[in-house]
Protein backbone atom coordinates (compact mmCIF):
# COMPACT_ATOMS: atom_id res chain seq x y z
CA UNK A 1 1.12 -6.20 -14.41
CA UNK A 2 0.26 -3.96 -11.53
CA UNK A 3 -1.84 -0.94 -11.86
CA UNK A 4 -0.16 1.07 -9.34
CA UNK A 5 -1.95 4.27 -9.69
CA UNK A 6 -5.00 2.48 -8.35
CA UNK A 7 -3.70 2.09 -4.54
CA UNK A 8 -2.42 5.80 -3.92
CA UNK A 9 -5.34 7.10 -2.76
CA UNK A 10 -7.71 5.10 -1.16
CA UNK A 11 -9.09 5.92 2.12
CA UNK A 12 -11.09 2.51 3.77
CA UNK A 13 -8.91 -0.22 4.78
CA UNK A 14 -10.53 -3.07 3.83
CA UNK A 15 -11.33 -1.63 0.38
CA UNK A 16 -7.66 -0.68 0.14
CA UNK A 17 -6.73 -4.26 0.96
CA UNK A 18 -9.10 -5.72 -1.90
CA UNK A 19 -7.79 -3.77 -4.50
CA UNK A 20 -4.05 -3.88 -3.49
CA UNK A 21 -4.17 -7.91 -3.45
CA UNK A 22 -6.59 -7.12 -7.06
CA UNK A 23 -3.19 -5.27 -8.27
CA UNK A 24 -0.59 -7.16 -6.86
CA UNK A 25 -1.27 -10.55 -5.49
CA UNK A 26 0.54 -9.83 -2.49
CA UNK A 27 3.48 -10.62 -4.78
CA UNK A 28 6.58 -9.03 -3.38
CA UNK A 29 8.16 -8.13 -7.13
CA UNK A 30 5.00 -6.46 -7.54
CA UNK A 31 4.60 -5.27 -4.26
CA UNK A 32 7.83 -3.36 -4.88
CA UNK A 33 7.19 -1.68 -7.93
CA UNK A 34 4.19 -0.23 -6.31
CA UNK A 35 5.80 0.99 -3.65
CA UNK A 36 5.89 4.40 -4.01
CA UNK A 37 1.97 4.31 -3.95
CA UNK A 38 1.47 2.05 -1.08
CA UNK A 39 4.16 4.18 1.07
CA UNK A 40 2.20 7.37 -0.03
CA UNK A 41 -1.39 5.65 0.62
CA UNK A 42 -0.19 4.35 4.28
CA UNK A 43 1.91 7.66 5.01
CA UNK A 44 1.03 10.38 2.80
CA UNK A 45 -1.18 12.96 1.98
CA UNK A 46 -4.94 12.90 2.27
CA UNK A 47 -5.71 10.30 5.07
CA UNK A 48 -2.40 8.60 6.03
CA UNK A 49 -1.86 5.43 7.90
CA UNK A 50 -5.05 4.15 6.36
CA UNK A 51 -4.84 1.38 9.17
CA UNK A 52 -3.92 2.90 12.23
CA UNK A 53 -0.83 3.45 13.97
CA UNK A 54 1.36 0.36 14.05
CA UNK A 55 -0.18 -1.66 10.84
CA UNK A 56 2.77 -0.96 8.90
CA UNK A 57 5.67 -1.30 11.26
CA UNK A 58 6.55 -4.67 10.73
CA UNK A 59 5.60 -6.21 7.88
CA UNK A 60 7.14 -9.42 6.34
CA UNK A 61 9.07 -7.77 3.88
CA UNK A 62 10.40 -4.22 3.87
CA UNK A 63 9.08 -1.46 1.61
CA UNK A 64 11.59 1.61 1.72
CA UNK A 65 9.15 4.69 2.39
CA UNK A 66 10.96 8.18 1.83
């Protein structure tokens, strides 16, 4: 099970990318129950778009981010 609150706030890329394959295994079930937390992570507060502009914009699978 995914530990979601882990990947809302992390500010280094390749950390972020460690810990959100640690919590979800790139699994796309678990991918989507986290994704509130990755859509705030990538576009929210603090430091958003974590990776730079265009990391996100097409991905393999869609996350809805609102």
């Amino acid at each position: 099970m995914s530990n979601c609150s882990r990947i809302q706030f992390l500010d280094d890329f390749d950390g972020y990318m460690i810990e959100l394959r640690s919590q979800t295994d790139f699994n796309t079930t678990r991918l989507f129950d986290c994704q509130h937390e990755i859509c705030s992570a990538i576009f929210g507060e603090g430091n958003p778009d974590i990776g730079g502009i265009g990391v996100s914009s097409n991905p393999p699978f869609s996350l809805r981010c609102i």
